[in-house]
Protein backbone atom coordinates (compact mmCIF):
# COMPACT_ATOMS: atom_id res chain seq x y z
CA UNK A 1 -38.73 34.82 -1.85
CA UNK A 2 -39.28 31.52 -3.42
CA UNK A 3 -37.39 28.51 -1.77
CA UNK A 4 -36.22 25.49 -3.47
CA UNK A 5 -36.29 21.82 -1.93
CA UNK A 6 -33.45 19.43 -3.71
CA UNK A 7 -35.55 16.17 -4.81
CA UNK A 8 -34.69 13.99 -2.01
CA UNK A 9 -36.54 16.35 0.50
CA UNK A 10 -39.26 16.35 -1.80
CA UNK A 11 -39.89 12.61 -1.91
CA UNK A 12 -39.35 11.97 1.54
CA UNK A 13 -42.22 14.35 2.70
CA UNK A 14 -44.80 13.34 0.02
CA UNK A 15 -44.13 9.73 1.53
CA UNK A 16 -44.54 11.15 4.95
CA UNK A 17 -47.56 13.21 3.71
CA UNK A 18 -49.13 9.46 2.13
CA UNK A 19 -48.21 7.12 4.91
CA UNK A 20 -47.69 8.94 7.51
CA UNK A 21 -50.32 9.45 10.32
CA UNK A 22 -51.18 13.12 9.92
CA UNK A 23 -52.65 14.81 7.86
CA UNK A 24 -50.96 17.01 4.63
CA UNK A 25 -51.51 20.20 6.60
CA UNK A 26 -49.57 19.05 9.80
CA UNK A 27 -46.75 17.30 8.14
CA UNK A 28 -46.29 20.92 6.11
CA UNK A 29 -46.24 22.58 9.35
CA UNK A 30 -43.97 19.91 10.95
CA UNK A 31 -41.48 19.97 8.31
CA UNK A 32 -41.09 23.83 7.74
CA UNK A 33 -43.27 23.76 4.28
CA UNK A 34 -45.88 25.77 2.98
CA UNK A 35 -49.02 23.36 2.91
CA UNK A 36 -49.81 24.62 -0.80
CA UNK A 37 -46.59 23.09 -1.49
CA UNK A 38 -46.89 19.33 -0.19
CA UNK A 39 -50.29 19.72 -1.35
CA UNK A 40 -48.78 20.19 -5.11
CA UNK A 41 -45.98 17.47 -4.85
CA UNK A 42 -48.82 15.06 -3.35
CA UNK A 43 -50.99 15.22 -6.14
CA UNK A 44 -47.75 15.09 -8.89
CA UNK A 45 -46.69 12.21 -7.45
CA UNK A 46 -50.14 10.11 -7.33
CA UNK A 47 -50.42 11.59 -11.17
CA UNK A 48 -47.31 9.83 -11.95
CA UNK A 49 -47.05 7.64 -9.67
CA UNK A 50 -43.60 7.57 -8.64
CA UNK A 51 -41.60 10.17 -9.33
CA UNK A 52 -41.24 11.57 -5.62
CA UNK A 53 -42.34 7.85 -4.12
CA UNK A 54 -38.92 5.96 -5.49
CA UNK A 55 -37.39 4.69 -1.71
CA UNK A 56 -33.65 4.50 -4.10
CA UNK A 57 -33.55 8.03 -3.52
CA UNK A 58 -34.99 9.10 -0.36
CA UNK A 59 -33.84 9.07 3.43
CA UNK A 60 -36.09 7.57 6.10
CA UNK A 61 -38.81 9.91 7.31
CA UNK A 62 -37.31 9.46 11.13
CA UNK A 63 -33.52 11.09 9.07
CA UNK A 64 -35.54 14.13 7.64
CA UNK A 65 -36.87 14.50 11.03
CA UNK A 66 -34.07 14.03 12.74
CA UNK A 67 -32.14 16.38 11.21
CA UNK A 68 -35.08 18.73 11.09
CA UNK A 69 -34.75 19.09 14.70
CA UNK A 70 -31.00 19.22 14.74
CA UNK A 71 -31.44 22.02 12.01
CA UNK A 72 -33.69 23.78 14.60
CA UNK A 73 -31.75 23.80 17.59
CA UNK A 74 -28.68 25.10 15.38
CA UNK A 75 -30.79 27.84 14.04
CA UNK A 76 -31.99 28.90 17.94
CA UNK A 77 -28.57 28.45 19.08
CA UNK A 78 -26.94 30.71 16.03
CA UNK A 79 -29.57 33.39 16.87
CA UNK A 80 -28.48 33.28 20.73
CA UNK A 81 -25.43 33.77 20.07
CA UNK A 82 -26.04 36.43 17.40
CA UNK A 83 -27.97 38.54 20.49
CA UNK A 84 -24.78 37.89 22.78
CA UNK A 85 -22.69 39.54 20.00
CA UNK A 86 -24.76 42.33 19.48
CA UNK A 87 -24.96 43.21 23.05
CA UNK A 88 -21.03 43.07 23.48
CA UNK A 89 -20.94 45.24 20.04
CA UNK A 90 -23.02 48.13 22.20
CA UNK A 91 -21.51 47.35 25.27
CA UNK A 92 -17.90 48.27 23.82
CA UNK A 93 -19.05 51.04 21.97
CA UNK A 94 -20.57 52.49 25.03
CA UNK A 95 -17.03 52.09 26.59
CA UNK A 96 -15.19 53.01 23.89
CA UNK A 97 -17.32 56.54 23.62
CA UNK A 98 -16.68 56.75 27.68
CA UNK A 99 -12.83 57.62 26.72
């Protein structure tokens, strides 16, 4: 399944990926990406120049991470709760089958 990253998200992790500290590979992995990916948008943005570079339309690198963790803790809290559920779904059925 292919995913697709809105332009904003783009921008903000090639600058990351530029002047950021780490390297291409570890700001993929930090981010969720595949490093293929920020490897492509890296190289079509020194190409051109700008395109994904333009601060206008980006959010800060500490926003994308910010809400990159947030994101994550949703996600493990969603699945938590998704377990609870489906042990009360088998619990009830087991009762229900008792009667």
């Amino acid at each position: 399944m292919r995913t697709s990253y809105d332009k904003a998200f783009r921008a903000e992790a090639v600058k990351l990926a530029i002047t950021g500290s780490k390297t291409i590979t570890q700001t993929a992995k930090d981010l969720g990406i595949n490093e293929t990916t920020l490897h492509n948008w890296v190289s079509k943005a020194r190409a051109s120049k700008t395109p994904y570079l333009d601060d206008d339309q980006t959010r800060s690198a500490a926003d994308v991470i910010d809400e990159l963790k947030q994101l994550r803790k949703e996600n493990a809290r969603l699945k938590e709760e998704r377990e609870i559920l489906k042990k009360a779904a088998v619990f009830f059925a087991k009762e229900e089958q008792k009667r």
